[in-house]
C-alpha atoms as a PDB file:
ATOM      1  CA  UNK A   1      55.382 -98.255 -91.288  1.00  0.00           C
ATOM      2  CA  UNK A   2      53.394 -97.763 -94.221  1.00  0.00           C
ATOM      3  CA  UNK A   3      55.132 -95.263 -95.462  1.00  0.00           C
ATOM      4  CA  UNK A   4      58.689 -94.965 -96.733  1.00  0.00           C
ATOM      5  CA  UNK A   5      61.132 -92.637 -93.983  1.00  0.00           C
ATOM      6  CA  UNK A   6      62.091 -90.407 -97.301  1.00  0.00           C
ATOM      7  CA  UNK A   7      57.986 -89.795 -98.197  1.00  0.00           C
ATOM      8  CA  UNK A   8      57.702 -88.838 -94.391  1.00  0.00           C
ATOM      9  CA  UNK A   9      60.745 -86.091 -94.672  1.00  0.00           C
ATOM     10  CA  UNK A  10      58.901 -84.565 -97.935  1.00  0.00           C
ATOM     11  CA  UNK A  11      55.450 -84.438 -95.899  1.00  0.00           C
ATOM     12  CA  UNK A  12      57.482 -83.232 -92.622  1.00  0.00           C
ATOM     13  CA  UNK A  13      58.956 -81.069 -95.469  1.00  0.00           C
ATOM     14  CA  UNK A  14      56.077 -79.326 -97.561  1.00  0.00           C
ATOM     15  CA  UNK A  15      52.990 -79.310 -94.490  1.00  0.00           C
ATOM     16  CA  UNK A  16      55.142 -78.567 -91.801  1.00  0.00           C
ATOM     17  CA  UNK A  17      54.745 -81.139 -89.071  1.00  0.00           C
ATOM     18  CA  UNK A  18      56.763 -82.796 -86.666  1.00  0.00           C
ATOM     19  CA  UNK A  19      56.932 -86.575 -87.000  1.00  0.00           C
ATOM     20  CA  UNK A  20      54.873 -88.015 -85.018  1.00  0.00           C
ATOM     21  CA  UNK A  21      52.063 -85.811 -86.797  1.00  0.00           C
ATOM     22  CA  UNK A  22      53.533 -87.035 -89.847  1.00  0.00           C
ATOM     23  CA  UNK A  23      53.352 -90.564 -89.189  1.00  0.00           C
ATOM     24  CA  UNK A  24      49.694 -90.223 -87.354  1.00  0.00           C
ATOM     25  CA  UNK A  25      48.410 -88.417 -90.402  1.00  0.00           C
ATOM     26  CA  UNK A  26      49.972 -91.192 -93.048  1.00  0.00           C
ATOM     27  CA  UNK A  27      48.876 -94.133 -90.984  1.00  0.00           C
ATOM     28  CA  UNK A  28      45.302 -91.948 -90.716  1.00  0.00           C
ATOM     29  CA  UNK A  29      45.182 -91.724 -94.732  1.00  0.00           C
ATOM     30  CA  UNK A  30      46.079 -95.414 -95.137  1.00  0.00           C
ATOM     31  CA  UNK A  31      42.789 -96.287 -93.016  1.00  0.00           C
ATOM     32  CA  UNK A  32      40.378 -93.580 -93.663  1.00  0.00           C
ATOM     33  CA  UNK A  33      38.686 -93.960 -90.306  1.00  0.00           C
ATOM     34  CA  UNK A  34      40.568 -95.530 -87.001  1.00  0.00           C
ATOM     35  CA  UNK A  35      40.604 -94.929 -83.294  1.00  0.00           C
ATOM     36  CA  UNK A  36      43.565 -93.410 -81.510  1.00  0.00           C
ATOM     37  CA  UNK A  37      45.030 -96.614 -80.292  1.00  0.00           C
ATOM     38  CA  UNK A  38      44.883 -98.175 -83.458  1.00  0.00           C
ATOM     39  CA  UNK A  39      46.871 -95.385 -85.216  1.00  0.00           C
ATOM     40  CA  UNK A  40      49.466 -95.615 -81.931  1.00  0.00           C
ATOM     41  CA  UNK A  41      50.142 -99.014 -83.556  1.00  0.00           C
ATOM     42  CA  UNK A  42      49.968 -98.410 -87.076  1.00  0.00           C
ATOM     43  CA  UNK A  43      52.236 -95.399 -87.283  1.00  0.00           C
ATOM     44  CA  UNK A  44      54.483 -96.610 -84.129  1.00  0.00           C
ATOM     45  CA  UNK A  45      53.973 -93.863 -82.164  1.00  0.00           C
ATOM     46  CA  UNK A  46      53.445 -93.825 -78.103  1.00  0.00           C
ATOM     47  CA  UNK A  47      49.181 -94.446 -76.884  1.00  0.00           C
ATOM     48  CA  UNK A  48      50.629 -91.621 -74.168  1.00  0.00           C
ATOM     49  CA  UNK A  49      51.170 -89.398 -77.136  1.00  0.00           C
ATOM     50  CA  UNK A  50      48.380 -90.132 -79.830  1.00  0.00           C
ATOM     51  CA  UNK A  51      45.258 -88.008 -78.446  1.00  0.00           C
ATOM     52  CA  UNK A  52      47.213 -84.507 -78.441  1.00  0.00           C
ATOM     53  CA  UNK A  53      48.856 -85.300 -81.431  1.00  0.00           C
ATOM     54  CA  UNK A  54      45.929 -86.122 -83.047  1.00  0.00           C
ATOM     55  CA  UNK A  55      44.191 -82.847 -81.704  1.00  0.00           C
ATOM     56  CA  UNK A  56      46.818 -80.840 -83.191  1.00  0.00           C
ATOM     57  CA  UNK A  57      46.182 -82.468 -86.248  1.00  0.00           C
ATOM     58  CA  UNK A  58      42.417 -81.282 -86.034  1.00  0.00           C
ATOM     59  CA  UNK A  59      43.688 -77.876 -85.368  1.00  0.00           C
ATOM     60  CA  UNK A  60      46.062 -77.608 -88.415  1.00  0.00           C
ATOM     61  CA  UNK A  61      42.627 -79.591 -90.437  1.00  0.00           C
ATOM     62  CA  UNK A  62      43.748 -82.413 -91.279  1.00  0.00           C
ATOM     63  CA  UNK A  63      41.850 -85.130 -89.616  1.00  0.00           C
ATOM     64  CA  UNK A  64      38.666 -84.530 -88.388  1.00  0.00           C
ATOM     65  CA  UNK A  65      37.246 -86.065 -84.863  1.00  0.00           C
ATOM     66  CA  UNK A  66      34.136 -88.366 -84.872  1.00  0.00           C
ATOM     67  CA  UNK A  67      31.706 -88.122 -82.068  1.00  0.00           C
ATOM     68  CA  UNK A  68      30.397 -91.166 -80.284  1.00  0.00           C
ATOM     69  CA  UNK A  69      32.885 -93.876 -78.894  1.00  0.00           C
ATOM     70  CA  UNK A  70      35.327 -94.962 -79.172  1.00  0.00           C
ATOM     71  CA  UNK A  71      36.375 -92.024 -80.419  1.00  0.00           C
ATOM     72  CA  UNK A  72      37.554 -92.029 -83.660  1.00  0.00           C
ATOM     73  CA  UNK A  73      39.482 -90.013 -86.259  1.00  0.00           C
ATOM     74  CA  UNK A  74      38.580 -89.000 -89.846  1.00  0.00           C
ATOM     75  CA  UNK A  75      41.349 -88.574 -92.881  1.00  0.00           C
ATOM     76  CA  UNK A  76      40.265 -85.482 -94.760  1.00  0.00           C
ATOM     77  CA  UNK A  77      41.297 -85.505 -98.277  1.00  0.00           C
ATOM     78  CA  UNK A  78      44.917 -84.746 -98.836  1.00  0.00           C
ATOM     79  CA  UNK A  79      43.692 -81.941-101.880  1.00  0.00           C
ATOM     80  CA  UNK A  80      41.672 -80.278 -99.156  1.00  0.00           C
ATOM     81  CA  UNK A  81      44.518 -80.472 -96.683  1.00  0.00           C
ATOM     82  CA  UNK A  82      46.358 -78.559 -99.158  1.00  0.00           C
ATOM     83  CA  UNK A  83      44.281 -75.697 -99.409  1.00  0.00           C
ATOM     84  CA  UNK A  84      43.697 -75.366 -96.056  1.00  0.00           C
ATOM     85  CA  UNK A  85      47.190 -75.857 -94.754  1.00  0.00           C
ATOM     86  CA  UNK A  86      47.810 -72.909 -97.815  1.00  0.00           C
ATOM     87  CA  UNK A  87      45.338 -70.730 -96.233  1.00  0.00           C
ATOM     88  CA  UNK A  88      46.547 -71.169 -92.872  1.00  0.00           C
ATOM     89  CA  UNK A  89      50.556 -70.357 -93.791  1.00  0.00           C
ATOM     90  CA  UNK A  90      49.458 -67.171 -95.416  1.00  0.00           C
ATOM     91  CA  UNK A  91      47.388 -65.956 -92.398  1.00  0.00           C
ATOM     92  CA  UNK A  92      50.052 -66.469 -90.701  1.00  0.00           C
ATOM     93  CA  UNK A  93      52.547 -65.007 -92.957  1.00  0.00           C
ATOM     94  CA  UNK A  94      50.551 -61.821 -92.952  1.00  0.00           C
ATOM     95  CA  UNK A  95      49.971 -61.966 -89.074  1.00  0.00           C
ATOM     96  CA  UNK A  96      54.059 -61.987 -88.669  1.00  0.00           C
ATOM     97  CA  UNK A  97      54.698 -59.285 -91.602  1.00  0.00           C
ATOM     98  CA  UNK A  98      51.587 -56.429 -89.757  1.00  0.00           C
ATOM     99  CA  UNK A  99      53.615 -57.368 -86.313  1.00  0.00           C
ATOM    100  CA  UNK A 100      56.942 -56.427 -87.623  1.00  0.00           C
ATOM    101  CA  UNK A 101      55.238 -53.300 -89.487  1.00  0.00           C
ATOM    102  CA  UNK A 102      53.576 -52.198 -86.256  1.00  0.00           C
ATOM    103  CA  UNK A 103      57.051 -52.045 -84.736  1.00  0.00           C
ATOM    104  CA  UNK A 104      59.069 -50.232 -87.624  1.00  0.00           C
ATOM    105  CA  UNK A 105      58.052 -46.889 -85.967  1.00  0.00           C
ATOM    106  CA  UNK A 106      57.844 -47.966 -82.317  1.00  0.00           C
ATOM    107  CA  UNK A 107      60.215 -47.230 -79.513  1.00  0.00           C
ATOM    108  CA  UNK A 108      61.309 -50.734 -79.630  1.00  0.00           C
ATOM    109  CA  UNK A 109      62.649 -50.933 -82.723  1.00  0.00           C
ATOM    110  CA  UNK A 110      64.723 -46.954 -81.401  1.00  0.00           C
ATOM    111  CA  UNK A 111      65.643 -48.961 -78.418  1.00  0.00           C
ATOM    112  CA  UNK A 112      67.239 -52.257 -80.458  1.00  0.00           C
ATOM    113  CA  UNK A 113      68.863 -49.147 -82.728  1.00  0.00           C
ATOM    114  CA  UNK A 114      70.192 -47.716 -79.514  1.00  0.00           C
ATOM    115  CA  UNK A 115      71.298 -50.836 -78.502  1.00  0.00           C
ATOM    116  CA  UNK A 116      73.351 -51.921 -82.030  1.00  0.00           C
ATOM    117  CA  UNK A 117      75.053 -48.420 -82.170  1.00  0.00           C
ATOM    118  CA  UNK A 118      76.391 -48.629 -78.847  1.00  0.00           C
ATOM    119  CA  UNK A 119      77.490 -51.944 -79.229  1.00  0.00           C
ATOM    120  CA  UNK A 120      78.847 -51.040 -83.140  1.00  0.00           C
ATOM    121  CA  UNK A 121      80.921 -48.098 -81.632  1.00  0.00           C
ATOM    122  CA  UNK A 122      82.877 -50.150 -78.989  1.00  0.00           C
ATOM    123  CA  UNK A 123      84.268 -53.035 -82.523  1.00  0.00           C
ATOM    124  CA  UNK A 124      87.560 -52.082 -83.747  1.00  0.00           C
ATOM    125  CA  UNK A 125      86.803 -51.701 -87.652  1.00  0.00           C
ATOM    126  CA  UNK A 126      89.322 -54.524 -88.393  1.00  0.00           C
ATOM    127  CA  UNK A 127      86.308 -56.973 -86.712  1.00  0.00           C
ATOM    128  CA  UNK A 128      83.961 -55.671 -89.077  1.00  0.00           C
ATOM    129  CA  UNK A 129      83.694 -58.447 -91.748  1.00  0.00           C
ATOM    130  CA  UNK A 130      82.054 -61.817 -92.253  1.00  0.00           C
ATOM    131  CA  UNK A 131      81.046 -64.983 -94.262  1.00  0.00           C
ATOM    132  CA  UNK A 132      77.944 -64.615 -96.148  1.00  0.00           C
ATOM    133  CA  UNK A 133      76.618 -68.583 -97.018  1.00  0.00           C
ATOM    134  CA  UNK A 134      74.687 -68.690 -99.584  1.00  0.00           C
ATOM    135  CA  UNK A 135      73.108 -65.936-102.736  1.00  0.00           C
ATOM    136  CA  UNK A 136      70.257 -65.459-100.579  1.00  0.00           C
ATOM    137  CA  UNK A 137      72.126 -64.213 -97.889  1.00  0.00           C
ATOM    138  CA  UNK A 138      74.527 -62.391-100.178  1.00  0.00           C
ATOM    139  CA  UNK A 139      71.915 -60.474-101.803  1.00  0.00           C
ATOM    140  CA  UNK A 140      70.332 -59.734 -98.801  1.00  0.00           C
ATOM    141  CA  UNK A 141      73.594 -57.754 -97.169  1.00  0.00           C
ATOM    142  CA  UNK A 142      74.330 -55.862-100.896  1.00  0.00           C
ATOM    143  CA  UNK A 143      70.677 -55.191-100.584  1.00  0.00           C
ATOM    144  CA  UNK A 144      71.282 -53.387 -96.956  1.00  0.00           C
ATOM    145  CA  UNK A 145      74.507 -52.131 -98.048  1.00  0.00           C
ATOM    146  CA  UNK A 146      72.862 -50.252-101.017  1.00  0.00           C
ATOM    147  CA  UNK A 147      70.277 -48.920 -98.911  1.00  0.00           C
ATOM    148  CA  UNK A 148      72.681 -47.427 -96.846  1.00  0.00           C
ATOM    149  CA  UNK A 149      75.249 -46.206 -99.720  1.00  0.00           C
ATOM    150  CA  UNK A 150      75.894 -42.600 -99.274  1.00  0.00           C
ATOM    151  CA  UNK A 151      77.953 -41.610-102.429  1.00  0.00           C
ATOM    152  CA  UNK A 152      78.723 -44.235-104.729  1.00  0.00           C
ATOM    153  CA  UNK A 153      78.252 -47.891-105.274  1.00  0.00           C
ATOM    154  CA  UNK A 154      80.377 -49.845-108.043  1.00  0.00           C
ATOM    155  CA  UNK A 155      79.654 -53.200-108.963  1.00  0.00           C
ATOM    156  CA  UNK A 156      81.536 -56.076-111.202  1.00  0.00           C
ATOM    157  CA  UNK A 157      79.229 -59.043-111.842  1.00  0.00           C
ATOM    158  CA  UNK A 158      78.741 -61.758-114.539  1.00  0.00           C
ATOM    159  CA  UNK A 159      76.488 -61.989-117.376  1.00  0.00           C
ATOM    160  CA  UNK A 160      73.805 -63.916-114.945  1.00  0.00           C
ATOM    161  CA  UNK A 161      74.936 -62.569-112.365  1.00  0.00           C
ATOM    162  CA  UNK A 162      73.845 -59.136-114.265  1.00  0.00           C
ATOM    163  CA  UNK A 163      70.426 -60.335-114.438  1.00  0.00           C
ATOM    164  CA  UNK A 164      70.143 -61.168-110.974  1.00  0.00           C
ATOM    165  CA  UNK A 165      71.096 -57.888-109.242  1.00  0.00           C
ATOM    166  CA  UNK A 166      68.936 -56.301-111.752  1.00  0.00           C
ATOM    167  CA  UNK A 167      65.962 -58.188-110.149  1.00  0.00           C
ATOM    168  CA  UNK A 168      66.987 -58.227-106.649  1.00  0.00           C
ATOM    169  CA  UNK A 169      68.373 -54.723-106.495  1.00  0.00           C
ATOM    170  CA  UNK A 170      66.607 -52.787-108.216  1.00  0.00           C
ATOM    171  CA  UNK A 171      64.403 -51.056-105.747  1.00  0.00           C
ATOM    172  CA  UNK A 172      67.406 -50.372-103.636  1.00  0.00           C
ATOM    173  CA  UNK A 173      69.382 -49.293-106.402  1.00  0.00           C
ATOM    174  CA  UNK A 174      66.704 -46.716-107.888  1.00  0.00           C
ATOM    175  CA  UNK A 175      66.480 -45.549-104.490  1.00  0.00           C
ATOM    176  CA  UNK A 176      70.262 -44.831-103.878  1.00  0.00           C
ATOM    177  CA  UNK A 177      69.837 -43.423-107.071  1.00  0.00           C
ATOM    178  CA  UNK A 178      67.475 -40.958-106.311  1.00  0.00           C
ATOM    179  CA  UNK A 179      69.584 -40.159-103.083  1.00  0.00           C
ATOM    180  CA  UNK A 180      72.111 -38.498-105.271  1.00  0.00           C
ATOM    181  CA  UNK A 181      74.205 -41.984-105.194  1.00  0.00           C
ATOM    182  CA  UNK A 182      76.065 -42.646-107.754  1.00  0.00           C
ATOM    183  CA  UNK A 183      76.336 -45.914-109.183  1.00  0.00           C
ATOM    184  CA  UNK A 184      78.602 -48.111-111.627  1.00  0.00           C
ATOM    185  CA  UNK A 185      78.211 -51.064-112.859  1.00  0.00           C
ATOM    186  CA  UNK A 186      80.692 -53.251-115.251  1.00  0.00           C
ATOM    187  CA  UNK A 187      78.965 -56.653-117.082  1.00  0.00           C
ATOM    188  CA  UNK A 188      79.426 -58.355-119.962  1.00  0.00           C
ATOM    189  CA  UNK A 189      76.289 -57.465-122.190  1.00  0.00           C
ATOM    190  CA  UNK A 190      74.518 -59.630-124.227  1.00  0.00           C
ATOM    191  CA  UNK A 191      71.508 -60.131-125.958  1.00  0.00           C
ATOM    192  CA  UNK A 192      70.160 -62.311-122.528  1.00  0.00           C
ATOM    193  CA  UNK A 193      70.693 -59.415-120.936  1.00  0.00           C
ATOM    194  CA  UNK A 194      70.582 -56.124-123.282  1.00  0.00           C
ATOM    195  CA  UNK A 195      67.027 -55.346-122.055  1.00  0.00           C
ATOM    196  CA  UNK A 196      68.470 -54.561-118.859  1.00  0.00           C
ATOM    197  CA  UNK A 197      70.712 -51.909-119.332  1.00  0.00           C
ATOM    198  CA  UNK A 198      67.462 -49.945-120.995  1.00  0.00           C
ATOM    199  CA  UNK A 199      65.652 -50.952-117.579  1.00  0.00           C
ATOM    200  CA  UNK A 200      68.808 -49.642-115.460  1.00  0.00           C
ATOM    201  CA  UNK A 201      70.083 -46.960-117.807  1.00  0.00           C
ATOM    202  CA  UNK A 202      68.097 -43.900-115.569  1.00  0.00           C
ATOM    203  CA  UNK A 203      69.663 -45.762-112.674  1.00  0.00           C
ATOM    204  CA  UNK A 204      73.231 -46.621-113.111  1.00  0.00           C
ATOM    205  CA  UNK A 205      76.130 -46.261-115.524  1.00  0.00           C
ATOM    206  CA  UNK A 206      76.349 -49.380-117.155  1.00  0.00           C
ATOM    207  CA  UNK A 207      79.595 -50.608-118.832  1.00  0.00           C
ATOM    208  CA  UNK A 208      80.430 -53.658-121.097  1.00  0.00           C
ATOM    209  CA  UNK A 209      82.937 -55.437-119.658  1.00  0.00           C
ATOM    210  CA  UNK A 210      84.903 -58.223-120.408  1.00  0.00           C
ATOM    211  CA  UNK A 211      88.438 -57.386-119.361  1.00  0.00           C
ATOM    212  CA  UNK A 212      87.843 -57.870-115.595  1.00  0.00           C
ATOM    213  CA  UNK A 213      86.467 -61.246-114.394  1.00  0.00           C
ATOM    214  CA  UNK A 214      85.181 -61.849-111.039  1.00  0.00           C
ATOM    215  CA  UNK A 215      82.336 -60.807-108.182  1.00  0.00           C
ATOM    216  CA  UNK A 216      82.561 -57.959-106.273  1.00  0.00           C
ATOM    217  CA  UNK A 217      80.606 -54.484-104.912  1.00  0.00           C
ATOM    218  CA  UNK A 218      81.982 -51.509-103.226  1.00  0.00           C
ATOM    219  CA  UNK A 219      80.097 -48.753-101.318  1.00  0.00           C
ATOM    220  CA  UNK A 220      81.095 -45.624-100.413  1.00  0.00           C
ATOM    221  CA  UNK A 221      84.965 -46.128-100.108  1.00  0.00           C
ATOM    222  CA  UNK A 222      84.571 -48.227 -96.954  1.00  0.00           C
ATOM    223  CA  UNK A 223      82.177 -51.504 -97.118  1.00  0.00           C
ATOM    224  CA  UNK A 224      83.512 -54.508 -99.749  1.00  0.00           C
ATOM    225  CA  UNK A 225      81.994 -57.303-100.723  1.00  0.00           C
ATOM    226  CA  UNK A 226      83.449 -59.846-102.950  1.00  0.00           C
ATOM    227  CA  UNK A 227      82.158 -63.382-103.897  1.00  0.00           C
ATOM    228  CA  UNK A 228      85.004 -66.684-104.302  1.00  0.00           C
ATOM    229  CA  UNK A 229      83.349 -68.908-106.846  1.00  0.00           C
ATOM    230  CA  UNK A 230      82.139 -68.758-110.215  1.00  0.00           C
ATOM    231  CA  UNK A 231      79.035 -68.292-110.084  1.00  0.00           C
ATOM    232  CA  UNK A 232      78.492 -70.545-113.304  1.00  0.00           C
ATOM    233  CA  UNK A 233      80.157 -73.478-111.409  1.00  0.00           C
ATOM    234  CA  UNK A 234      78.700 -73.365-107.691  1.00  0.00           C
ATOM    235  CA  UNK A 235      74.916 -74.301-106.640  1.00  0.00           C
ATOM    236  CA  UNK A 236      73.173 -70.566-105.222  1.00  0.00           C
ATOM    237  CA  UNK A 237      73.471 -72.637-101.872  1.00  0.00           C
ATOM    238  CA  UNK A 238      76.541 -73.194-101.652  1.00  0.00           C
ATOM    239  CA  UNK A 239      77.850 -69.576-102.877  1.00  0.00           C
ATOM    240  CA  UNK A 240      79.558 -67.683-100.923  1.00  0.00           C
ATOM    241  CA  UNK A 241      80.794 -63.696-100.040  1.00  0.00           C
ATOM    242  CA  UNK A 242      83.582 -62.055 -98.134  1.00  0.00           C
ATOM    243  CA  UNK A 243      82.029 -58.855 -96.621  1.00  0.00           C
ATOM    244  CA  UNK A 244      84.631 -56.153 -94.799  1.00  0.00           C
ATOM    245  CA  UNK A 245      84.054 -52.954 -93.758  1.00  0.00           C
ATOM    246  CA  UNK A 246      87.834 -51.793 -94.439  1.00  0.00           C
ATOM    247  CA  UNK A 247      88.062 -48.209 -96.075  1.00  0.00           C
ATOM    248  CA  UNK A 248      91.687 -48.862 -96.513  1.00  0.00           C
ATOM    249  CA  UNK A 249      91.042 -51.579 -98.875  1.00  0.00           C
ATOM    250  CA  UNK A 250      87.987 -50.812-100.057  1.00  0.00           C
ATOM    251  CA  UNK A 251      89.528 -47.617-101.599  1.00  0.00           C
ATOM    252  CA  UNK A 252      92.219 -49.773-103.589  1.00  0.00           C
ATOM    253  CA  UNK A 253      90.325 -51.508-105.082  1.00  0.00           C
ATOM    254  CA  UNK A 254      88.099 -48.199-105.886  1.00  0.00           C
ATOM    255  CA  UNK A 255      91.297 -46.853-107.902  1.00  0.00           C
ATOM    256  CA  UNK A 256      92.183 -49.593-109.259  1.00  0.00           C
ATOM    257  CA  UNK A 257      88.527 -50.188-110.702  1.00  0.00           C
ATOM    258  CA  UNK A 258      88.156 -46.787-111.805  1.00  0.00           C
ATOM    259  CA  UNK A 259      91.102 -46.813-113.654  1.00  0.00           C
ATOM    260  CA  UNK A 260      89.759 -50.216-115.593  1.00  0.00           C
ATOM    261  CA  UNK A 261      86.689 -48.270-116.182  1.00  0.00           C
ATOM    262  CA  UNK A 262      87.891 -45.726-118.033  1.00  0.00           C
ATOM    263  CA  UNK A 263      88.912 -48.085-120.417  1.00  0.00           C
ATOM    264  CA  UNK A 264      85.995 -50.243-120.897  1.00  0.00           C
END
């Protein structure tokens, strides 16, 4: 192959194709101009599969076909391929973002509601936790929990970790805010991250702290969530949180915070 297996992952990778698209499209580039058969051999891909591979390569606009025959295929130029294969990712992005929209107010989204009630009131509360892999994921469940908070939030972070929550929770947390929630939040404060206790200060009672090290949010006396590394020692991938909907627990550690608060 022309190519080296590792190039073809990052191409696979960053356009999005499958790999005998992938291979079609390199072995394509590498001749400019070739017939179907020729690319079959080239890229070591099946003659039975070439012709619809290549046509979904037209479709995406990457090659384009040349009349006459034998037919033949053209390489368009991989800068254009980018902008085109940019343009087609955001149509589509918006496409998938207006059909989940159009449903936020349908009576399929009241019937999956329906549904996950029903199904939530039948779990015995001591089922209610889980693993949360990775910070994306672990911002994305605080991010529901604080949209959901009722009466108070309190949350222990890092320095960086200060920073973070302050740009990925925001929104929520201004909202809960608004909602008469009330919300805590212990840090240690520096001059990275002064500037956003100003930008939280209407939001949330903010606390230097230093005394208390570790990862952890509590909402409303009943949901927990508490992370098990450092976050200064583990890759965002490869962090991970404990969540548990256990008001038993979730109120101990409550007291036991408030009681450290008072003192920072």
């Amino acid at each position: 192959m022309i190519m080296k297996e590792d190039v073809l992952a990052d191409l696979r990778r960053y356009f999005d194709l499958n790999l005998y698209e992938v291979r079609l499209w390199a072995a394509l580039l590498s001749r400019g101009v070739s017939t179907a058969g020729e690319l079959s051999d080239i890229a070591n891909v099946p003659r039975s599969r070439s012709y619809d591979v290549l046509e979904s390569l037209e479709k995406k606009g990457f090659v384009v076909m040349k009349t006459g025959k034998p037919i033949k295929y053209i390489a368009v130029p991989p800068s254009e391929v980018v902008d085109r294969v940019k343009k087609n990712m955001h149509a589509e992005a918006l496409d998938k973002i207006n059909r989940l929209n159009s449903i936020k107010d349908s009576s399929l989204l009241t019937e999956l509601d329906s549904l996950h009630k029903n199904g939530i009131s039948m779990v015995d509360p001591a089922e209610m936790s889980g693993c949360l892999k990775g910070r994306h994921n672990v911002y994305n469940h605080l991010d529901y929990l604080i949209k959901n908070a009722n009466s108070d939030v309190s949350i222990v972070t890092t320095e960086k970790g200060f920073i973070r929550k302050a740009e990925g929770l925001k929104h929520s947390l201004s909202n809960a805010s608004k909602r008469g929630v009330k919300i805590r939040i212990a840090a240690p404060i520096s001059k990275e991250n002064k500037h956003i206790v100003e930008e939280l200060n209407d939001i949330a009672e903010i606390k230097h702290n230093e005394s208390v090290e570790g990862r952890f949010m509590s909402v409303d006396n009943e949901h927990l969530v508490f992370m098990t590394h450092n976050d200064a020692e583990v890759h965002p991938s490869y962090d991970l949180g404990i969540w548990m909907q256990t008001p038993y627990l979730t109120k101990s550690i409550n007291t036991m915070f408030t009681q450290v608060w008072k003192t920072l």
